[in-house]
N, C-alpha and C. Protein backbone atom coordinates (compact mmCIF):
# COMPACT_ATOMS: atom_id res chain seq x y z
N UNK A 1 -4.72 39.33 -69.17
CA UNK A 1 -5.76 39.54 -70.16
C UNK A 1 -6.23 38.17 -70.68
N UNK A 2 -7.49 37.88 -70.47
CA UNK A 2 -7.99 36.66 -71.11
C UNK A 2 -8.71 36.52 -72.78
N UNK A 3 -8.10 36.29 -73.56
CA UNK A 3 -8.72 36.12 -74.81
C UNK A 3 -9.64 35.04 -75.13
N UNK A 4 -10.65 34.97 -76.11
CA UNK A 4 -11.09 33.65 -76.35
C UNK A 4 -11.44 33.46 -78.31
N UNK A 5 -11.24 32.20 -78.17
CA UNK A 5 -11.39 31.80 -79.33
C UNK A 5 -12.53 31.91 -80.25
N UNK A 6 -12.63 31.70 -81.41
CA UNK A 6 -14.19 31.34 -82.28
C UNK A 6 -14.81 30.52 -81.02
N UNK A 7 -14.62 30.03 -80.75
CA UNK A 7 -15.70 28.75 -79.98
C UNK A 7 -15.82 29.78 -78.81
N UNK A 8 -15.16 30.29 -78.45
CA UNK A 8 -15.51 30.75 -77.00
C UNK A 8 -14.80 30.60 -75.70
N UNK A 9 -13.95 29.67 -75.98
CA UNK A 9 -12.78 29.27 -75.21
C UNK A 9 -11.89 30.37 -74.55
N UNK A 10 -11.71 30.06 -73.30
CA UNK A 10 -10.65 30.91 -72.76
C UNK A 10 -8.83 30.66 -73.19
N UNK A 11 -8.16 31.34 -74.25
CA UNK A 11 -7.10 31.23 -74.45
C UNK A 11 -6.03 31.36 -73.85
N UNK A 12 -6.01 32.85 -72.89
CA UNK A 12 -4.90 33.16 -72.57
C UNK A 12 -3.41 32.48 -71.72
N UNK A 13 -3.95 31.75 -71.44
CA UNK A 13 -2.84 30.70 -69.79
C UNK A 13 -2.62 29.58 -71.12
N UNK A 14 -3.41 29.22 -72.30
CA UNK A 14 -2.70 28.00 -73.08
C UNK A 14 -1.96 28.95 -73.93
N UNK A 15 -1.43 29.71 -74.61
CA UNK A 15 -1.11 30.59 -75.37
C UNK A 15 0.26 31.36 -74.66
N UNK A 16 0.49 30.86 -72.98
CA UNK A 16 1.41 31.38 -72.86
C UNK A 16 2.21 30.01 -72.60
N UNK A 17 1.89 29.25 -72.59
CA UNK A 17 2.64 27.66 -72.45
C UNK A 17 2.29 26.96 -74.03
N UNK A 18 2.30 28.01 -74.92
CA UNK A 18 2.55 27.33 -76.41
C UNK A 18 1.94 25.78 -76.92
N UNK A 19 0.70 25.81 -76.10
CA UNK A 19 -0.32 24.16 -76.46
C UNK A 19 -1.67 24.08 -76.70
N UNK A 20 -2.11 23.71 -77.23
CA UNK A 20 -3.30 23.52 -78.15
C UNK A 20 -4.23 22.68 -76.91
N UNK A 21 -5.62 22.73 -76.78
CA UNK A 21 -6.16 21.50 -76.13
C UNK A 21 -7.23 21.29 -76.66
N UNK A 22 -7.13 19.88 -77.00
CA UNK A 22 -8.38 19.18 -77.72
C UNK A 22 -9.20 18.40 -77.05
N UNK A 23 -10.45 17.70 -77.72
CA UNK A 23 -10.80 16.81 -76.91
C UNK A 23 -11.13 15.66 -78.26
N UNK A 24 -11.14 14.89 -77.80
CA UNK A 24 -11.22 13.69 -78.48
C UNK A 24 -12.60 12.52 -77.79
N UNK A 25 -13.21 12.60 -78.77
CA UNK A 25 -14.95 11.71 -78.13
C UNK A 25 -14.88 10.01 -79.32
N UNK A 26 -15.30 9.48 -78.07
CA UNK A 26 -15.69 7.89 -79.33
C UNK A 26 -16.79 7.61 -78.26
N UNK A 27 -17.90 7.06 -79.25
CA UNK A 27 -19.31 7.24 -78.41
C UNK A 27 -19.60 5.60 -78.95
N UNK A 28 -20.25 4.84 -78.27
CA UNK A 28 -21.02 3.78 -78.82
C UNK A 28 -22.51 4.15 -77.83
N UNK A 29 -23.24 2.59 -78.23
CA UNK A 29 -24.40 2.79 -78.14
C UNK A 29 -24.48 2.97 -76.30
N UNK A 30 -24.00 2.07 -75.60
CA UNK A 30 -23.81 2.42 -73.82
C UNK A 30 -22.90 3.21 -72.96
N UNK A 31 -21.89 3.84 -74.02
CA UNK A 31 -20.90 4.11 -73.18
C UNK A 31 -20.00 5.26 -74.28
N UNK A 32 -19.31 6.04 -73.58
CA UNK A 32 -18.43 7.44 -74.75
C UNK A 32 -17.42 7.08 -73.88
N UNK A 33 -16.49 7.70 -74.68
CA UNK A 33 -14.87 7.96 -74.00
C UNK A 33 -14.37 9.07 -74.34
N UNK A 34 -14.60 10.25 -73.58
CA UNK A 34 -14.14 11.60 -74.00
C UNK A 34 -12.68 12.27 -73.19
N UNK A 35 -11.97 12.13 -74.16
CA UNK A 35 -10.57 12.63 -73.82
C UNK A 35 -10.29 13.77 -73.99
N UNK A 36 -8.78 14.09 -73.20
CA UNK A 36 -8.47 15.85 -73.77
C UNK A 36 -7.10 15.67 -73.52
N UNK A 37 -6.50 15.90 -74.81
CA UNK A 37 -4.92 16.16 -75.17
C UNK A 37 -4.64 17.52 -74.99
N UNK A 38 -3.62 17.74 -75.29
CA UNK A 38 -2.53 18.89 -75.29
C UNK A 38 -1.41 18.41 -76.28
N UNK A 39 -1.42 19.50 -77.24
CA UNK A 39 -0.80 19.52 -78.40
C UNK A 39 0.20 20.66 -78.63
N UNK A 40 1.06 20.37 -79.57
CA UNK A 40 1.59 21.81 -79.68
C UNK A 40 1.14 22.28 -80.97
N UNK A 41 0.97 23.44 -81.38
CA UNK A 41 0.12 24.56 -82.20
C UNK A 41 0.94 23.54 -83.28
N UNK A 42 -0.02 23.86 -84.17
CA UNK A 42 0.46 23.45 -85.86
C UNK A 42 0.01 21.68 -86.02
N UNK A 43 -0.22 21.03 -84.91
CA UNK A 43 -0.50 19.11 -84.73
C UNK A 43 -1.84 19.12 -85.49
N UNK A 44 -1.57 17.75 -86.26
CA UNK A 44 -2.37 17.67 -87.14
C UNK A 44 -3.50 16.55 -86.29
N UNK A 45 -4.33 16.20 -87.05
CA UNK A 45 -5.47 15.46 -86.22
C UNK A 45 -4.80 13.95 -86.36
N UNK A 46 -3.64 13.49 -87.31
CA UNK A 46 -3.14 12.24 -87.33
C UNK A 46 -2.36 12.13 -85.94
N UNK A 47 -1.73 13.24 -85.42
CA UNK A 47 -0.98 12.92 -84.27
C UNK A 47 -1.62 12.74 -83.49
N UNK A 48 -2.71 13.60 -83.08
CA UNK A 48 -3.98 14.08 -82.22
C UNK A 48 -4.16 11.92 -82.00
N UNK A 49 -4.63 11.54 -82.96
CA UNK A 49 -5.22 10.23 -82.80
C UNK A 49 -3.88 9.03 -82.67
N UNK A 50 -2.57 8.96 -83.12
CA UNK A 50 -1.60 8.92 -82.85
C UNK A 50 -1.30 8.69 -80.74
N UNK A 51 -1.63 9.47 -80.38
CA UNK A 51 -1.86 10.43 -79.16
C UNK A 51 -2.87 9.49 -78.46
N UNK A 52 -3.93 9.17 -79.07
CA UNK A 52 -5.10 8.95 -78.17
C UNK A 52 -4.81 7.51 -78.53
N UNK A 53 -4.39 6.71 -79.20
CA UNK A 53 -4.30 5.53 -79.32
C UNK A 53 -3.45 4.69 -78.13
N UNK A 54 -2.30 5.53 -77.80
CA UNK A 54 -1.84 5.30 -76.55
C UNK A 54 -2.77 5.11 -75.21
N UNK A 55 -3.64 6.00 -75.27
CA UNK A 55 -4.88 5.52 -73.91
C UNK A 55 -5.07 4.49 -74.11
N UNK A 56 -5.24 3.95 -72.56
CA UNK A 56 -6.27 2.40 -72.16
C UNK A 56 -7.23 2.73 -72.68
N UNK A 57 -8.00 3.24 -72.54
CA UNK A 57 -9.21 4.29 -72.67
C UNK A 57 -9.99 3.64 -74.17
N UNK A 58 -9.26 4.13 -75.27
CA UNK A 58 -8.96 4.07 -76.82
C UNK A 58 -8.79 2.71 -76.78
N UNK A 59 -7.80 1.94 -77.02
CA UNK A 59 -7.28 0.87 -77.35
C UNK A 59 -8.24 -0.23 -78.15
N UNK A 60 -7.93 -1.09 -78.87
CA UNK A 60 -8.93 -1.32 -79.48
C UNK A 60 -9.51 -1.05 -80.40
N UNK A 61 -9.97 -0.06 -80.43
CA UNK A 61 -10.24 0.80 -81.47
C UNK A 61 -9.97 0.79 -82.76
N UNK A 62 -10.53 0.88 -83.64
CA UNK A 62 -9.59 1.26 -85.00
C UNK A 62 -9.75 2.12 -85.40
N UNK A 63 -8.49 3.14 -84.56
CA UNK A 63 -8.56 4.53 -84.77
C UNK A 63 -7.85 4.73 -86.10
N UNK A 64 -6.80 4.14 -86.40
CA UNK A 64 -6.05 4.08 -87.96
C UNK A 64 -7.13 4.37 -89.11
N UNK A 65 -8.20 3.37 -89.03
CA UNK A 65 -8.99 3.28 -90.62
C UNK A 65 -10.28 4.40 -90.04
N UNK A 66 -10.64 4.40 -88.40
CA UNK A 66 -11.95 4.62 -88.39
C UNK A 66 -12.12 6.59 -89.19
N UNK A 67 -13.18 6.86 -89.78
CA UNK A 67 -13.55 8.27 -90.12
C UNK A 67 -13.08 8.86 -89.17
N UNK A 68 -13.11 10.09 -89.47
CA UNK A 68 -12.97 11.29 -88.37
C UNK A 68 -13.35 12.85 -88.70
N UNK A 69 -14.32 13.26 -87.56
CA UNK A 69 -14.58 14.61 -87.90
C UNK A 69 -14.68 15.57 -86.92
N UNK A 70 -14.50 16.82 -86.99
CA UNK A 70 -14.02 18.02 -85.87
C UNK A 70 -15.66 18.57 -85.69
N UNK A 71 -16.33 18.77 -84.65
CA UNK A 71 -17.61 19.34 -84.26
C UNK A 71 -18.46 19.21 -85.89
N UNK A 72 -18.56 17.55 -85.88
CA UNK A 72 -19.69 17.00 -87.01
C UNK A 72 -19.78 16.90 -88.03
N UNK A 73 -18.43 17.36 -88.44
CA UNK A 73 -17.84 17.82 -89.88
C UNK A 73 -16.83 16.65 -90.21
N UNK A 74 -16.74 16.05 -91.46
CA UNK A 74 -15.74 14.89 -91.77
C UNK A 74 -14.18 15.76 -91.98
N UNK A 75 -13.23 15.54 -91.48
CA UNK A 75 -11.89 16.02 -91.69
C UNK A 75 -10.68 14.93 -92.36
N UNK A 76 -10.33 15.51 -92.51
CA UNK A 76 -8.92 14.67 -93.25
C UNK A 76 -7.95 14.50 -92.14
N UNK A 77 -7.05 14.01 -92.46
CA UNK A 77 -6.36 13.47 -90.95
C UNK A 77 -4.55 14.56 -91.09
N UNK A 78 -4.61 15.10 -92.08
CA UNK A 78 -3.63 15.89 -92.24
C UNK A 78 -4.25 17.79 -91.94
N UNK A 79 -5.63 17.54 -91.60
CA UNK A 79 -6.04 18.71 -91.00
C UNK A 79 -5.29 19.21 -89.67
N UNK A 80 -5.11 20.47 -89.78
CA UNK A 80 -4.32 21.53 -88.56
C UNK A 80 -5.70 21.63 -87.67
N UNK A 81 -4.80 21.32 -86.59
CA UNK A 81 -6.22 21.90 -85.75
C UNK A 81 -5.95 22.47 -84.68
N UNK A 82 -7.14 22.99 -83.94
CA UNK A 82 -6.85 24.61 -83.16
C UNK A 82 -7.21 24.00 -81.67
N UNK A 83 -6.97 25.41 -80.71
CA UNK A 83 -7.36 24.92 -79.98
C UNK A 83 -8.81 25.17 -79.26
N UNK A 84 -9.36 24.43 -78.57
CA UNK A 84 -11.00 23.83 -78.40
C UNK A 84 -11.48 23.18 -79.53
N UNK A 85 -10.83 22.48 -80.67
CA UNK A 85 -11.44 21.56 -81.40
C UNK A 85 -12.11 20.30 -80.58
N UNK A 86 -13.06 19.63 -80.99
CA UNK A 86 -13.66 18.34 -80.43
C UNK A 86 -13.62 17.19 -81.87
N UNK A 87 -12.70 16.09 -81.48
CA UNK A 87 -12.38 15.10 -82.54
C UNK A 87 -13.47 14.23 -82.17
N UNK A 88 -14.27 14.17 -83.53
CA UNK A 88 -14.77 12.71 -83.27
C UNK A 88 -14.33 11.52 -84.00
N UNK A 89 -14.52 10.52 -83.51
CA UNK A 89 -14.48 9.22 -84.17
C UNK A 89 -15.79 8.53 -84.25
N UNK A 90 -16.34 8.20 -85.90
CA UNK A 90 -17.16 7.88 -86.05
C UNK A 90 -16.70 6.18 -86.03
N UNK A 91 -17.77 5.18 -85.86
CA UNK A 91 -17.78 3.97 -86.14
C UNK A 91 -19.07 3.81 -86.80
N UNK A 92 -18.73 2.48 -87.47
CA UNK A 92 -19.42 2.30 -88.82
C UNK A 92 -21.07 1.69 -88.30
N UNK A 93 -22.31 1.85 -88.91
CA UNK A 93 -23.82 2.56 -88.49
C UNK A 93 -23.79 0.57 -88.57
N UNK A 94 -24.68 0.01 -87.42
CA UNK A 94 -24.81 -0.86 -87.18
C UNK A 94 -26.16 -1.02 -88.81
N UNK A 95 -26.94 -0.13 -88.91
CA UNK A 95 -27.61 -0.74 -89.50
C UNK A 95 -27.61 0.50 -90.65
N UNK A 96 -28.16 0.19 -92.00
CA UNK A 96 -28.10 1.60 -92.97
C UNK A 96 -29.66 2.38 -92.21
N UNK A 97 -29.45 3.55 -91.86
CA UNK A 97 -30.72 3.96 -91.57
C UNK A 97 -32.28 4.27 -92.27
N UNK A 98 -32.00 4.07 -93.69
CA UNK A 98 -33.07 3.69 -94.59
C UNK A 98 -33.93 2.86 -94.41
N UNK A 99 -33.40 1.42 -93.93
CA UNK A 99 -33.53 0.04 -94.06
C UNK A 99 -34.05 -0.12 -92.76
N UNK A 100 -33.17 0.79 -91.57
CA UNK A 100 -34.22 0.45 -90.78
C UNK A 100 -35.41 1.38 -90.09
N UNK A 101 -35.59 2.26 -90.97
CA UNK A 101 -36.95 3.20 -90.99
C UNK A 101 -37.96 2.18 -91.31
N UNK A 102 -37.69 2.04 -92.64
CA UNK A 102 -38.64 0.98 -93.37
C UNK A 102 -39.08 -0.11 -92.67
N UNK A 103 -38.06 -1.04 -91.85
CA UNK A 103 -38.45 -2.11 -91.21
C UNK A 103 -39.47 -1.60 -90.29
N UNK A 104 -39.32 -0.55 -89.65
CA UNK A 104 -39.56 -0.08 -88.77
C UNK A 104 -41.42 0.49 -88.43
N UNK A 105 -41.13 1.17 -89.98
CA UNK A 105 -42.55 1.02 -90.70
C UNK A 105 -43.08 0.13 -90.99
N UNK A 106 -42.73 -0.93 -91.44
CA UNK A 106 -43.56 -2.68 -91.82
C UNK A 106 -44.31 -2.98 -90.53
N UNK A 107 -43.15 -2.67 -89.41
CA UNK A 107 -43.76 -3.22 -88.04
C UNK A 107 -45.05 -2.74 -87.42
N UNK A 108 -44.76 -1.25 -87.46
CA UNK A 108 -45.57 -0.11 -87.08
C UNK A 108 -46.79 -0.65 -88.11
N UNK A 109 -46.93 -0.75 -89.24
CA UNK A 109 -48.21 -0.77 -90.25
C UNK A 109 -48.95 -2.38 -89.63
N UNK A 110 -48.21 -3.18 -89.76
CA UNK A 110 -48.80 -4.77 -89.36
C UNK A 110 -49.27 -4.35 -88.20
N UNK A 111 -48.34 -3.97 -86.93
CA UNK A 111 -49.48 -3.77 -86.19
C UNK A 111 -50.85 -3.02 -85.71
N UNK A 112 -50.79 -2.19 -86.57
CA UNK A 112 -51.96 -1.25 -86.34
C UNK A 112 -53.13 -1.56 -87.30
N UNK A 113 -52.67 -3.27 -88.18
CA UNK A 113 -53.66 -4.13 -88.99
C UNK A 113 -54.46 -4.97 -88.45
N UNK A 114 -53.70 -5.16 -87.36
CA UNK A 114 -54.02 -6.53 -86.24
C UNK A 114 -55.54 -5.81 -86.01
N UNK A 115 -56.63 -6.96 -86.07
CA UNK A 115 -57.93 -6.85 -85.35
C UNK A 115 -58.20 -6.94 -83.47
N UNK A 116 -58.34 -5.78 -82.98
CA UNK A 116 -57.84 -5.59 -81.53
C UNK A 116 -58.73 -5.34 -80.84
């Protein structure tokens, strides 16, 4: 019998080997690194990253301080998590996105001032 989760996930074959499977994403601007652990039921998202810090993959990283949130949502790191969760790791916004709308607009306005 195959069950599935809120998400949609097929449960039944992880549910009889007692493990959770996650995936774990860190995205920059050229390149992502999307992983997938196996946990046992009740692992919190600190082990989860704990876990992924060990990858070559990861390394580097500052998974310790960096945010973290489950499908876009900010989580706490003592959050339980299920299985088909997707961890993200946010890194910090190269630029505030206000600041660079605006610039963005200065540019856009000057040039469409220019006599052409």
């Amino acid at each position: 019998m195959h069950l599935r989760n809120a998400r949609g996930k097929f449960t039944a074959a992880r549910e009889a080997w007692a493990m959770i499977v996650v995936e774990i994403v860190y995205a920059e601007a050229h390149r992502a690194v999307v992983k997938t652990l196996s946990l046992p039921p009740g692992a919190t998202l600190e082990k989860a990253i704990e876990l992924a810090g060990q990858d070559a993959a990861l390394r580097g990283f500052e998974l310790q301080s960096a945010p973290l949130g489950i499908f876009g949502q900010l989580a706490r790191r003592d959050q339980v998590l299920h299985d088909g969760d997707r961890i993200e790791i946010y890194r910090p916004l190269a630029e505030d996105p206000k600041t660079a709308r605006r610039r963005r607009a200065r540019r856009h306005s000057a040039e469409q001032s220019r006599p052409g």
